[in-house]
PDB file of N, CA and C in Angstrom:
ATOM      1  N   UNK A   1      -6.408 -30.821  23.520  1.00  0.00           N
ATOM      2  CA  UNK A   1      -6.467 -29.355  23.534  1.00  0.00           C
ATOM      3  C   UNK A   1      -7.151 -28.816  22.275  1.00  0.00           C
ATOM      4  N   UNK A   2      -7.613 -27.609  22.649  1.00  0.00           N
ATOM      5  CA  UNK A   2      -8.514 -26.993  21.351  1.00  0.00           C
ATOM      6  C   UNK A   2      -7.113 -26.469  20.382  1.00  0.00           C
ATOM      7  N   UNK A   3      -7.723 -26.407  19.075  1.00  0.00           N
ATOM      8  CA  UNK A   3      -6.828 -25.696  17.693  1.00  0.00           C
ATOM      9  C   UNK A   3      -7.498 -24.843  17.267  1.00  0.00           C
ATOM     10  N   UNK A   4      -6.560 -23.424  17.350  1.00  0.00           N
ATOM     11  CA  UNK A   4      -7.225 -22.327  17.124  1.00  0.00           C
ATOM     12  C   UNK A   4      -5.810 -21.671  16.212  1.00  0.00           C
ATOM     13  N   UNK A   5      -6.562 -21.050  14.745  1.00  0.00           N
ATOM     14  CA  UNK A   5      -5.600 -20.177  14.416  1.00  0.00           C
ATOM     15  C   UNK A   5      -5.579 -19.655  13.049  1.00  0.00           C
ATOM     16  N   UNK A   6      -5.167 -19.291  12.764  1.00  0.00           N
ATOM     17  CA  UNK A   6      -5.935 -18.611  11.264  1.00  0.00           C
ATOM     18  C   UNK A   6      -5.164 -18.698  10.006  1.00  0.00           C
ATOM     19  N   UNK A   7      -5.577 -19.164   8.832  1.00  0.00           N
ATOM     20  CA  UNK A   7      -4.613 -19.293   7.405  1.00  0.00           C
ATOM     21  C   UNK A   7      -5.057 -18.139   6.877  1.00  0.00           C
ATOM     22  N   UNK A   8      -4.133 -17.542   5.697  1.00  0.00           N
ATOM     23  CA  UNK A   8      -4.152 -16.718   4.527  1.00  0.00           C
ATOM     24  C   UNK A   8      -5.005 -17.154   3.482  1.00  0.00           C
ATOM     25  N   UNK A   9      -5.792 -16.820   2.944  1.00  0.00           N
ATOM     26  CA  UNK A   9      -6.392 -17.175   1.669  1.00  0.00           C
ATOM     27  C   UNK A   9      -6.715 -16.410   0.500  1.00  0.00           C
ATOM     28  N   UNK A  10      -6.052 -16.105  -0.592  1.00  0.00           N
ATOM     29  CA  UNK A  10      -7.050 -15.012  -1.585  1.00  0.00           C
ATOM     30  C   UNK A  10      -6.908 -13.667  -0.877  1.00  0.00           C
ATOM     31  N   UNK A  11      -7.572 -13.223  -0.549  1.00  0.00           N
ATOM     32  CA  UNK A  11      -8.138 -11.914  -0.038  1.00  0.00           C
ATOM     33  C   UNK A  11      -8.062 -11.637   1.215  1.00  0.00           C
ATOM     34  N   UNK A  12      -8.190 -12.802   2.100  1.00  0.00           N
ATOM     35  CA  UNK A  12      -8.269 -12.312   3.300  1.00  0.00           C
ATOM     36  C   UNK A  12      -7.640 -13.394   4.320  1.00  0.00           C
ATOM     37  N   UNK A  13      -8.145 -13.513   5.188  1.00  0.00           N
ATOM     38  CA  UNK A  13      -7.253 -14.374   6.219  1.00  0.00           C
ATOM     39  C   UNK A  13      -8.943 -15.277   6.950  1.00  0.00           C
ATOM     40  N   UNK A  14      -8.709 -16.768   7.031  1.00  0.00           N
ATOM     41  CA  UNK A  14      -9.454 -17.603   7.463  1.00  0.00           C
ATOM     42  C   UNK A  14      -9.326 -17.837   9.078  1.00  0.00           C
ATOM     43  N   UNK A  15      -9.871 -16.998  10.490  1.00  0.00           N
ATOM     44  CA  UNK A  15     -10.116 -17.761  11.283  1.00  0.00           C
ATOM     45  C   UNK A  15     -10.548 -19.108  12.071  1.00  0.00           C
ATOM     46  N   UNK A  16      -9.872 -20.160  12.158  1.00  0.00           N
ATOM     47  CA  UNK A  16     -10.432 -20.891  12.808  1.00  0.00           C
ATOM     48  C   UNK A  16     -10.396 -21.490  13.980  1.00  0.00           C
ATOM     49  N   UNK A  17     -11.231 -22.288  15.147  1.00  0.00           N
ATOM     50  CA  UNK A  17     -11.091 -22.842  15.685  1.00  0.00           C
ATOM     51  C   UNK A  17     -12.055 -24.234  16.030  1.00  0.00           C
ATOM     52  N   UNK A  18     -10.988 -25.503  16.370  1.00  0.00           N
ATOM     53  CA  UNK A  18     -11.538 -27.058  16.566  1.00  0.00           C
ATOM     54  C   UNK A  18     -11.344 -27.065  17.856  1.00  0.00           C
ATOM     55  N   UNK A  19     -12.565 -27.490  18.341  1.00  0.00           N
ATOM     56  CA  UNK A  19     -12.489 -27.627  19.774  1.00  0.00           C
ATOM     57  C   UNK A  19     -13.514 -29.044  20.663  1.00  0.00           C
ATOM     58  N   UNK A  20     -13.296 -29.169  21.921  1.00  0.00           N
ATOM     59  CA  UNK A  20     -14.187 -30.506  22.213  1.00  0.00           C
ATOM     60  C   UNK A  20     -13.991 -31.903  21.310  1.00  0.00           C
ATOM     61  N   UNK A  21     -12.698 -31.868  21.519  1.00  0.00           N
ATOM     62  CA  UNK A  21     -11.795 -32.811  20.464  1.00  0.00           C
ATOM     63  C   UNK A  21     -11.909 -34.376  21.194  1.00  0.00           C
ATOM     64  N   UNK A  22     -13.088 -35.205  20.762  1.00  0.00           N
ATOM     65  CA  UNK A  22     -13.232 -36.396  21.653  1.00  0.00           C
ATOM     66  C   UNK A  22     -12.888 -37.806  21.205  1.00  0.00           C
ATOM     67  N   UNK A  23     -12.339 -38.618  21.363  1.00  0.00           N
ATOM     68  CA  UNK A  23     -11.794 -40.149  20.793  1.00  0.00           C
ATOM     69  C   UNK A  23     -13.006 -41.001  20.986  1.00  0.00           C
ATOM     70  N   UNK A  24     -13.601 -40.909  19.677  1.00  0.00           N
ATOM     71  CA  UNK A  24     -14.641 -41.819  19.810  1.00  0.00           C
ATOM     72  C   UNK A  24     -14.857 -43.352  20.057  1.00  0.00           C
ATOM     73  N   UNK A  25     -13.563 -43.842  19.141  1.00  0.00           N
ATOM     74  CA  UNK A  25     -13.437 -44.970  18.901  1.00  0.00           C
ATOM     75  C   UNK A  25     -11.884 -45.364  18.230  1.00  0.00           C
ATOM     76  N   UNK A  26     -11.469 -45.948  18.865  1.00  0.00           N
ATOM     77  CA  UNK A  26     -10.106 -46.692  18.670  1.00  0.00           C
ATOM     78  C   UNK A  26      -9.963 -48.182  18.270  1.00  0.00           C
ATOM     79  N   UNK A  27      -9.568 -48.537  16.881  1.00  0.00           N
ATOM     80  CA  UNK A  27      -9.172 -49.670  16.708  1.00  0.00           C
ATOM     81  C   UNK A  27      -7.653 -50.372  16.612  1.00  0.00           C
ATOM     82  N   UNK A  28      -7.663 -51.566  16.854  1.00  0.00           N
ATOM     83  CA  UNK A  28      -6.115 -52.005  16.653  1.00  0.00           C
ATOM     84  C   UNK A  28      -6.365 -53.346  16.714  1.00  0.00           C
ATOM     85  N   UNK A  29      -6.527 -53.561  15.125  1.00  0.00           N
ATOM     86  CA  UNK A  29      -7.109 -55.727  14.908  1.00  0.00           C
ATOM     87  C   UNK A  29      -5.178 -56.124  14.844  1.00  0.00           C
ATOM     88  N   UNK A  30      -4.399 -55.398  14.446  1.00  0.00           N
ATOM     89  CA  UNK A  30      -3.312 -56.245  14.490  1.00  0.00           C
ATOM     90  C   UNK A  30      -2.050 -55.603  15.209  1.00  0.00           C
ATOM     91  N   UNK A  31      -1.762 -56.318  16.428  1.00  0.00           N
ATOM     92  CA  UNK A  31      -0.856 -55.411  16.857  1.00  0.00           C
ATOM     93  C   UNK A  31       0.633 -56.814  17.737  1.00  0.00           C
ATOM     94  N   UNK A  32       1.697 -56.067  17.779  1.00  0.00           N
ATOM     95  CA  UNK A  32       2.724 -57.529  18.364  1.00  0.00           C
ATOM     96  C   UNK A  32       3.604 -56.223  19.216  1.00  0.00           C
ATOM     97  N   UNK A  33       3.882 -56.775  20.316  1.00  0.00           N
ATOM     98  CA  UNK A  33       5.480 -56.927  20.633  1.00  0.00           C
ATOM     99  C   UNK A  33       6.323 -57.814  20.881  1.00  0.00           C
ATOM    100  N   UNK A  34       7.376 -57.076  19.960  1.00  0.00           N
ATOM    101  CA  UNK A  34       8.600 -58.390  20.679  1.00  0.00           C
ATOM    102  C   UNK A  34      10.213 -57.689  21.243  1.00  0.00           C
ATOM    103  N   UNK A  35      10.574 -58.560  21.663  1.00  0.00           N
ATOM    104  CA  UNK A  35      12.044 -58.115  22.791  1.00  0.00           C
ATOM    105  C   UNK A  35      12.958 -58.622  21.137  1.00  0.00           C
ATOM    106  N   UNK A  36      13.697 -57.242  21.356  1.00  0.00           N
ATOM    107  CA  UNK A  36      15.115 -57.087  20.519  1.00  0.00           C
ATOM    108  C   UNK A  36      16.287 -57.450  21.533  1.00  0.00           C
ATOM    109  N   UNK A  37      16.891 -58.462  21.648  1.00  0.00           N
ATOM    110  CA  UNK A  37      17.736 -59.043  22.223  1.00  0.00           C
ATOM    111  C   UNK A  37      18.872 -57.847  22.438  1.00  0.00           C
ATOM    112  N   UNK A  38      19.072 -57.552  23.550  1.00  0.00           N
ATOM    113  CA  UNK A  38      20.714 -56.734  23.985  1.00  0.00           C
ATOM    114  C   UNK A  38      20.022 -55.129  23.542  1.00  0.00           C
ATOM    115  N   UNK A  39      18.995 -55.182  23.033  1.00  0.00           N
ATOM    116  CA  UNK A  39      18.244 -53.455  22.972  1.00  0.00           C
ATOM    117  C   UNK A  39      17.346 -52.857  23.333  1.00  0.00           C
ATOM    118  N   UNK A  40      16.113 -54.063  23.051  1.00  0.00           N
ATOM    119  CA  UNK A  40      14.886 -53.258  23.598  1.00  0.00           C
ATOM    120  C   UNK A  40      14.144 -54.163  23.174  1.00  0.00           C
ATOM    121  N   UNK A  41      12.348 -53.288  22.522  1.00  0.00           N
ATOM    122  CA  UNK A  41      11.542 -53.644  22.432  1.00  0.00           C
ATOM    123  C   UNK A  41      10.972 -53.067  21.128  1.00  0.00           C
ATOM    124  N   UNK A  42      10.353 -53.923  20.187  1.00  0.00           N
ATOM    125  CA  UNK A  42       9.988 -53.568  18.970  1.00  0.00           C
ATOM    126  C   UNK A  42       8.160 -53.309  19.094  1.00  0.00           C
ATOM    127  N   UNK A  43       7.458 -52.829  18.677  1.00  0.00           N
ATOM    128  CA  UNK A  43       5.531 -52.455  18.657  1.00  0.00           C
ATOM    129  C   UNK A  43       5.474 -52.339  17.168  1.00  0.00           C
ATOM    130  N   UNK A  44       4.997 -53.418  16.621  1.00  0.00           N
ATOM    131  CA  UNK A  44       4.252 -53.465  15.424  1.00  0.00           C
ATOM    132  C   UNK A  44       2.344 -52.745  16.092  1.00  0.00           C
ATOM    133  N   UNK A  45       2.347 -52.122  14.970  1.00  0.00           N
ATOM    134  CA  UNK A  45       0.524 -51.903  14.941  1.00  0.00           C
ATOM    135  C   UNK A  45       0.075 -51.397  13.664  1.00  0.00           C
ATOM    136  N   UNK A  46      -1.103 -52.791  12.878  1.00  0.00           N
ATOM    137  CA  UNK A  46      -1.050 -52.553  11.278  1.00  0.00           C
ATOM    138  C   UNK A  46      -2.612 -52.498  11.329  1.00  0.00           C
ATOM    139  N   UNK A  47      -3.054 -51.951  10.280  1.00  0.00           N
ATOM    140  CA  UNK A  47      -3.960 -51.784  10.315  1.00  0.00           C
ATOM    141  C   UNK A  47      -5.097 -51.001  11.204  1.00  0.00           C
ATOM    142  N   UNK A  48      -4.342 -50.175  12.027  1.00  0.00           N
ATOM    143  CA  UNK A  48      -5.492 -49.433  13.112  1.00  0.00           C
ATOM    144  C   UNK A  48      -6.063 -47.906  12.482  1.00  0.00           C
ATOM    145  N   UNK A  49      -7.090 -47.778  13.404  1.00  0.00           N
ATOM    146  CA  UNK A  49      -8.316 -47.074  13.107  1.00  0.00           C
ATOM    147  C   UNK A  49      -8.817 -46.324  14.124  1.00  0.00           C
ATOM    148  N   UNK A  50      -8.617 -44.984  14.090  1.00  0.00           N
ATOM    149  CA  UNK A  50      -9.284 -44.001  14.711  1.00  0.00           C
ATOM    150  C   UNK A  50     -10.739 -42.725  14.505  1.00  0.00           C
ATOM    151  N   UNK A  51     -11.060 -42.821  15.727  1.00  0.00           N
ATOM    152  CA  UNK A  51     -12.328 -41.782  15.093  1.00  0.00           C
ATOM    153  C   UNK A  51     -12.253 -40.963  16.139  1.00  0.00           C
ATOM    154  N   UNK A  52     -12.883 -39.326  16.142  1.00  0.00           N
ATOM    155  CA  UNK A  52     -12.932 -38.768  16.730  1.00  0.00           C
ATOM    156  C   UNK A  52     -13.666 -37.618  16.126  1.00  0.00           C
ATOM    157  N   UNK A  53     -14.832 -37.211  17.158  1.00  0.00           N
ATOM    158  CA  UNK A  53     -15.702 -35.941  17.134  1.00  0.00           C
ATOM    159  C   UNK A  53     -15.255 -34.990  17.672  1.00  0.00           C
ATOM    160  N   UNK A  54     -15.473 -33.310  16.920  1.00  0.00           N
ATOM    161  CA  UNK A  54     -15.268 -32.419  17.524  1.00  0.00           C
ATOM    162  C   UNK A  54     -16.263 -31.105  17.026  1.00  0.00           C
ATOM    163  N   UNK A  55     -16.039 -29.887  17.835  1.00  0.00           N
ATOM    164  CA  UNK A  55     -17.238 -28.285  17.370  1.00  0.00           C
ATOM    165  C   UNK A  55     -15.914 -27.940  16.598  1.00  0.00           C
ATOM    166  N   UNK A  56     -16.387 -27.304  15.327  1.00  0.00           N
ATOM    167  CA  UNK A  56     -15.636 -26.504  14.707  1.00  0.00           C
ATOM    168  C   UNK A  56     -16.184 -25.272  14.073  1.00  0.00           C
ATOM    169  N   UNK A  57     -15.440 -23.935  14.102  1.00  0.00           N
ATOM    170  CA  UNK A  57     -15.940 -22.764  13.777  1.00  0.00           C
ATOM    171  C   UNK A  57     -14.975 -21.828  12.963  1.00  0.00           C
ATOM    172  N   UNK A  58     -15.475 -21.617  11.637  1.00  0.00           N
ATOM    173  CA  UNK A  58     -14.678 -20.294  11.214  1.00  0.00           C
ATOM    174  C   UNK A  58     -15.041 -19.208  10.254  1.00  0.00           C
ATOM    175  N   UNK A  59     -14.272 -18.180  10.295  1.00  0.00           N
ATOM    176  CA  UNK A  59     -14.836 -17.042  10.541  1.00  0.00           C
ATOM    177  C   UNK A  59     -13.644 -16.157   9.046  1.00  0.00           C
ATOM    178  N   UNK A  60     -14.562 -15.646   8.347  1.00  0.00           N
ATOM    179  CA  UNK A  60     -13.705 -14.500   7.251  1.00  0.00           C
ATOM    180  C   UNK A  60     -14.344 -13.157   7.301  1.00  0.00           C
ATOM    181  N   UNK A  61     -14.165 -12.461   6.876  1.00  0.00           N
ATOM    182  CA  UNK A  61     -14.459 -11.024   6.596  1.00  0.00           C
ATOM    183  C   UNK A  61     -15.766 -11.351   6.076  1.00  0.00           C
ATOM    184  N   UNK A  62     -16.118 -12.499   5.099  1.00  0.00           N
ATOM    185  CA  UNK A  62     -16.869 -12.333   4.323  1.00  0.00           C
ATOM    186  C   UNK A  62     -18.821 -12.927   5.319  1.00  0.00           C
ATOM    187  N   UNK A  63     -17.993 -13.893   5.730  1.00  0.00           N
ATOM    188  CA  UNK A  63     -18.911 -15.206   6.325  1.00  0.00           C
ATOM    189  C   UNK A  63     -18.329 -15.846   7.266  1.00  0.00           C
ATOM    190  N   UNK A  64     -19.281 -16.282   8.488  1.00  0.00           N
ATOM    191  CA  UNK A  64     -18.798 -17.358   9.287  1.00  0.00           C
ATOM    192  C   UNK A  64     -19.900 -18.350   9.453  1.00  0.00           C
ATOM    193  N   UNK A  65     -19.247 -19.643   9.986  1.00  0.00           N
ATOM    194  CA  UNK A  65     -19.950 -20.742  10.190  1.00  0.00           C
ATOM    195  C   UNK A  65     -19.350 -21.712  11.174  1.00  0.00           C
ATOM    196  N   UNK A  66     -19.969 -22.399  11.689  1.00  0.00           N
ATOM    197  CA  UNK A  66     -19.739 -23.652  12.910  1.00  0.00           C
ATOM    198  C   UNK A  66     -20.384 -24.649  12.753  1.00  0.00           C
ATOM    199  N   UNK A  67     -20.244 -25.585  13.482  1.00  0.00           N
ATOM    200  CA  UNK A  67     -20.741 -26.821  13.693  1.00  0.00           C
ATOM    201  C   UNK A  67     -20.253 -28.330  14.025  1.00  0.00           C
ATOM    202  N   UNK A  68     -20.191 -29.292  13.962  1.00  0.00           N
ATOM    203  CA  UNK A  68     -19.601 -30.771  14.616  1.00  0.00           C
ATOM    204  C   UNK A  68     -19.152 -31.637  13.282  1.00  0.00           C
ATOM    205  N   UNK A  69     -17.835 -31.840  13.590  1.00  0.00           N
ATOM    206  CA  UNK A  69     -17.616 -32.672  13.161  1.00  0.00           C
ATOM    207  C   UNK A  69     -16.714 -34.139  13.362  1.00  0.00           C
ATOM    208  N   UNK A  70     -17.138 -34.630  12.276  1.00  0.00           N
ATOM    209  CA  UNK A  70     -15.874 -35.927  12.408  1.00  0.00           C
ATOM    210  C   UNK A  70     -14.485 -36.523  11.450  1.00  0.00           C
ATOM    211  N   UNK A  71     -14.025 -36.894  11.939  1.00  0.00           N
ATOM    212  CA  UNK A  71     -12.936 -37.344  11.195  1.00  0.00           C
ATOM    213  C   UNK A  71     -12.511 -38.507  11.622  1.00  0.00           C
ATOM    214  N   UNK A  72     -11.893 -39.832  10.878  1.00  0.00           N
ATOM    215  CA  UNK A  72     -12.138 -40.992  10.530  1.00  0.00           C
ATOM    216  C   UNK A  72     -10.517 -41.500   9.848  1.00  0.00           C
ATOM    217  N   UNK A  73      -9.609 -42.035  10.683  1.00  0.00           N
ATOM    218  CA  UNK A  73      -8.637 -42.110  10.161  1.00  0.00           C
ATOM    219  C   UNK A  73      -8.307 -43.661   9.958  1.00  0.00           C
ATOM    220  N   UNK A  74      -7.983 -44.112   8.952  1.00  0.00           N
ATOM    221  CA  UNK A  74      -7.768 -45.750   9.029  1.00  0.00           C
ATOM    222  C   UNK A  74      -6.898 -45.955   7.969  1.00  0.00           C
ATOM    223  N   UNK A  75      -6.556 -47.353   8.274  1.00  0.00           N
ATOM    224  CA  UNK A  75      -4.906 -47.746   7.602  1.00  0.00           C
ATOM    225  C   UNK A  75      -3.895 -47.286   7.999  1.00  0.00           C
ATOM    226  N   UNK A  76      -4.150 -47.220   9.666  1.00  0.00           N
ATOM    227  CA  UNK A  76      -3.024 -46.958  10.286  1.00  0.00           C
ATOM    228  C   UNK A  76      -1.618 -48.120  10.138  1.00  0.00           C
ATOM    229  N   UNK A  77      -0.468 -47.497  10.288  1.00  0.00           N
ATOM    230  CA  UNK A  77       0.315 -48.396  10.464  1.00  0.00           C
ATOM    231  C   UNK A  77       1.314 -47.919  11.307  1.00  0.00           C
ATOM    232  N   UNK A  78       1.780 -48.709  12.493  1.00  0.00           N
ATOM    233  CA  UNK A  78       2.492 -48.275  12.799  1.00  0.00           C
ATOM    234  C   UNK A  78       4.516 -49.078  13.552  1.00  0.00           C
ATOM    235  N   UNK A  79       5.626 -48.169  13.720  1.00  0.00           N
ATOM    236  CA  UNK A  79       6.504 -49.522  14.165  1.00  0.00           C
ATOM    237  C   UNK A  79       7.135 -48.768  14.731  1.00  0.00           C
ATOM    238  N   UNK A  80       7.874 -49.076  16.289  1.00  0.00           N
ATOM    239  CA  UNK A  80       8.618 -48.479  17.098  1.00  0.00           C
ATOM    240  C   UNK A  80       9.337 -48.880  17.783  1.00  0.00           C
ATOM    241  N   UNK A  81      10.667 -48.745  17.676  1.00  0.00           N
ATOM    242  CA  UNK A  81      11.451 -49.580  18.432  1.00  0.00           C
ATOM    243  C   UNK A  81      11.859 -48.468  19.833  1.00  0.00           C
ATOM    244  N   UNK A  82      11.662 -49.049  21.055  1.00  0.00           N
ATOM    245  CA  UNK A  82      12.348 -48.351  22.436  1.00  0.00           C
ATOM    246  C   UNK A  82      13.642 -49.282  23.201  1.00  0.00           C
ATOM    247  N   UNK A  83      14.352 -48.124  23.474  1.00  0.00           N
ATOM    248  CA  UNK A  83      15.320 -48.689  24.071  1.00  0.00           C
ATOM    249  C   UNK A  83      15.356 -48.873  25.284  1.00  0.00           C
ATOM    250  N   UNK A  84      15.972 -49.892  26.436  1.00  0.00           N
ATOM    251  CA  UNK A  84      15.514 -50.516  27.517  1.00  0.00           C
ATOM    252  C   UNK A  84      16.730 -50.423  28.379  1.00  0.00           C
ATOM    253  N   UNK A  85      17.378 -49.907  28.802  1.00  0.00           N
ATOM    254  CA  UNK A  85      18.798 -49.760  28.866  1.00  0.00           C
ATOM    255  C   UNK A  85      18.999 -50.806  30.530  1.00  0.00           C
ATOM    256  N   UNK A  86      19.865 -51.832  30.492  1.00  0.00           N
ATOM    257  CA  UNK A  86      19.623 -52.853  31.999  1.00  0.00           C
ATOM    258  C   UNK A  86      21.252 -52.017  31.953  1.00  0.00           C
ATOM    259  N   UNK A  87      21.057 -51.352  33.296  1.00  0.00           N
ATOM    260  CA  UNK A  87      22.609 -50.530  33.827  1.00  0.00           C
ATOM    261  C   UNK A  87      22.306 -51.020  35.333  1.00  0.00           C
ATOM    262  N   UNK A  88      20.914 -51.325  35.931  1.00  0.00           N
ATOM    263  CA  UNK A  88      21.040 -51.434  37.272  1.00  0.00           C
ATOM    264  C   UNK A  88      21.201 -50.150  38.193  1.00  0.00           C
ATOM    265  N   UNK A  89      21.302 -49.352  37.532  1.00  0.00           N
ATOM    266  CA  UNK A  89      21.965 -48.071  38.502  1.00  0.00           C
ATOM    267  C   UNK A  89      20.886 -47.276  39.350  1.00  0.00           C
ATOM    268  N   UNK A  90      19.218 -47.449  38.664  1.00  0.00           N
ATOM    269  CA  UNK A  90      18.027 -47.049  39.072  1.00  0.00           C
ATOM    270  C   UNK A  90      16.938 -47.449  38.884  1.00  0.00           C
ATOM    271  N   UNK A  91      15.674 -46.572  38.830  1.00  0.00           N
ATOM    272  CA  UNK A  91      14.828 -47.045  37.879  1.00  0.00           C
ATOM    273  C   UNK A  91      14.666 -47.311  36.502  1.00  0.00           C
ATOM    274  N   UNK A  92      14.332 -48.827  36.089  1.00  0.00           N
ATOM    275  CA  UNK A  92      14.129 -48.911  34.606  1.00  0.00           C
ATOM    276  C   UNK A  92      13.624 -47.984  33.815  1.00  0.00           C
ATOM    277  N   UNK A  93      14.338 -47.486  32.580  1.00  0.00           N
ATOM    278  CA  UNK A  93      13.730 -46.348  31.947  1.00  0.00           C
ATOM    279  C   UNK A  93      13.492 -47.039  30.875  1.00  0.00           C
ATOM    280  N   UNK A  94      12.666 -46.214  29.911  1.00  0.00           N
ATOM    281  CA  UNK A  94      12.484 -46.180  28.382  1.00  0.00           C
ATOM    282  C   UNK A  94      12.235 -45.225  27.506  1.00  0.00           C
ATOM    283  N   UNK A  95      13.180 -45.672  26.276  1.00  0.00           N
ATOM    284  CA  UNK A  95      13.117 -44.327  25.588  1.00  0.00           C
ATOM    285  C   UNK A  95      12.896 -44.639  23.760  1.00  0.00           C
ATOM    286  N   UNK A  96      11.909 -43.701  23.514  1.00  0.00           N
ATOM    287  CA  UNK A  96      11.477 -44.341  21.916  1.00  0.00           C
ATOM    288  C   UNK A  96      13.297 -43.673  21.099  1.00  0.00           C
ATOM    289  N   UNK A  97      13.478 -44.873  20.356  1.00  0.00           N
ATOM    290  CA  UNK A  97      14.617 -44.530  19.434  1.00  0.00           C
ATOM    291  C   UNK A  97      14.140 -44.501  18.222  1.00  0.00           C
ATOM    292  N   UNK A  98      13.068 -44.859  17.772  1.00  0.00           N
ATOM    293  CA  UNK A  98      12.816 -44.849  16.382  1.00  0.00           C
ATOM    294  C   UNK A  98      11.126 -44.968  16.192  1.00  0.00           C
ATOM    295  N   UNK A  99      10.489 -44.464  15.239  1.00  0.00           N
ATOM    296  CA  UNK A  99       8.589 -44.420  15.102  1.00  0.00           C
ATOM    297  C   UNK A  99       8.746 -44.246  13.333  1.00  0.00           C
ATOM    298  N   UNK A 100       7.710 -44.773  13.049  1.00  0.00           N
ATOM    299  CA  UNK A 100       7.638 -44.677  11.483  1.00  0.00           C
ATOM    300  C   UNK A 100       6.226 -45.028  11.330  1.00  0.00           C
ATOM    301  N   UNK A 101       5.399 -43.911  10.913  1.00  0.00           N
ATOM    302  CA  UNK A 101       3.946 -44.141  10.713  1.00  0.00           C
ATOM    303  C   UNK A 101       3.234 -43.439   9.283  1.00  0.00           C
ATOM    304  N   UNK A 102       2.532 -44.475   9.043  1.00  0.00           N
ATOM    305  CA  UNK A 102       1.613 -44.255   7.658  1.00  0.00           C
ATOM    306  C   UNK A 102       0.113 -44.227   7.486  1.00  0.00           C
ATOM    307  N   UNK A 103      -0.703 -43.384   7.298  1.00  0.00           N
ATOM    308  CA  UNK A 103      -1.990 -44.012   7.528  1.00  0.00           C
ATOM    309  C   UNK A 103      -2.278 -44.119   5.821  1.00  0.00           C
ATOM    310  N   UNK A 104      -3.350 -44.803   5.618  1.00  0.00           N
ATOM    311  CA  UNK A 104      -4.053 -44.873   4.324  1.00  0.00           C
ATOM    312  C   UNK A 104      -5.370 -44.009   3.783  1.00  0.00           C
ATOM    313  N   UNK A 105      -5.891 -43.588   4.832  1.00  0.00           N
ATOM    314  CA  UNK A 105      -7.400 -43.040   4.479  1.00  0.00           C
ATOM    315  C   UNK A 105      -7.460 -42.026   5.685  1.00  0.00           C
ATOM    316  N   UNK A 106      -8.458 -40.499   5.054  1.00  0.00           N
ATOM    317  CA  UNK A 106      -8.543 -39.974   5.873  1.00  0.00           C
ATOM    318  C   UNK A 106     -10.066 -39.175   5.790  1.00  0.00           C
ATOM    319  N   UNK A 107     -11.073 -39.723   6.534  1.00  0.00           N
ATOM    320  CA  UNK A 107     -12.336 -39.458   5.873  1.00  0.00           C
ATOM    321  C   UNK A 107     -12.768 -38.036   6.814  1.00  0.00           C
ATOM    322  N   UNK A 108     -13.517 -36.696   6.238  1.00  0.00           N
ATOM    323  CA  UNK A 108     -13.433 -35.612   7.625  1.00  0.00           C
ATOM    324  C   UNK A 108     -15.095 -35.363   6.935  1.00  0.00           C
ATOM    325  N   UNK A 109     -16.055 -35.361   7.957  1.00  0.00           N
ATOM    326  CA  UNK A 109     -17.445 -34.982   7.448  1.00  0.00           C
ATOM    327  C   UNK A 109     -17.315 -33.672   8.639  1.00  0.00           C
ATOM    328  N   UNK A 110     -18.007 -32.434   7.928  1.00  0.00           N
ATOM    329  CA  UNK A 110     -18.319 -31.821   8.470  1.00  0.00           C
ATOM    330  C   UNK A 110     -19.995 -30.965   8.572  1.00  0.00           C
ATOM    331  N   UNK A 111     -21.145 -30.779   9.423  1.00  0.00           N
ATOM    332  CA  UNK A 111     -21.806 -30.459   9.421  1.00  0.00           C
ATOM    333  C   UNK A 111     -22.274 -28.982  10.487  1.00  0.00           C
ATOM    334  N   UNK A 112     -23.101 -27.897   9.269  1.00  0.00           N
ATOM    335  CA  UNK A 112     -22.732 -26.818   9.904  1.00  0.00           C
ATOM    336  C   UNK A 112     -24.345 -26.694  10.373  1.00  0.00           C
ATOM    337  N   UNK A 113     -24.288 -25.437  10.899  1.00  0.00           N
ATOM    338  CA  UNK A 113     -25.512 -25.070  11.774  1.00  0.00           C
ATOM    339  C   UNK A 113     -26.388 -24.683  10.258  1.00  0.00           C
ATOM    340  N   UNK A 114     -27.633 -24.492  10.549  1.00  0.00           N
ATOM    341  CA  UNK A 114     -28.410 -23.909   9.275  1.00  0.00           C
ATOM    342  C   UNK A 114     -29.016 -22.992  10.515  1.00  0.00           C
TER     343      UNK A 114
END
């Protein structure tokens, strides 16, 4: 979904909106699951890497500007344990009980119209 919405700054108030928000590229060189005996299921994922292009535009009293950009996220890390509940009573469900995530780097180029 597009992000649209405006901060305070100084003097005046910053319109913006990010939109055409596309997943360029997804990495994940290290990733595991394993079964937690009598609970569930544990998802290690270290080291992953995302990219994604988008139009961005904003707008002050003073000046506005637009244009495409990217952003570049890596040193992902991530760990999640879900719970698996065997009751028999229906369909198998699952439910996240716990997420803990860190990234390391966050690179954002932006290029505007001339």
């Amino acid at each position: 979904p597009d992000l649209t919405g405006h901060e305070k700054f100084g003097l005046g108030n910053v319109k913006y909106n990010i939109s055409r928000i596309h997943v360029t590229a997804v990495e994940l060189p290290s990733a595991s699951i394993s079964l937690l005996p009598g609970s569930g299921i544990k998802l290690v994922i270290g080291n992953a890497s995302l990219t994604t292009d988008m139009n961005w535009n904003i707008r002050t009293w003073m000046f506005k500007d637009s244009g495409r950009g990217t952003v570049h996220i890596s040193k992902v890390f991530v760990t999640a344990i879900f719970s698996t509940p065997l009751d028999n009573t229906g369909p198998t469900s699952i439910s996240l009980t716990s997420c803990r995530t860190t990234s390391g780097d966050i690179d954002i180029k932006l290029n505007g119209k001339t």
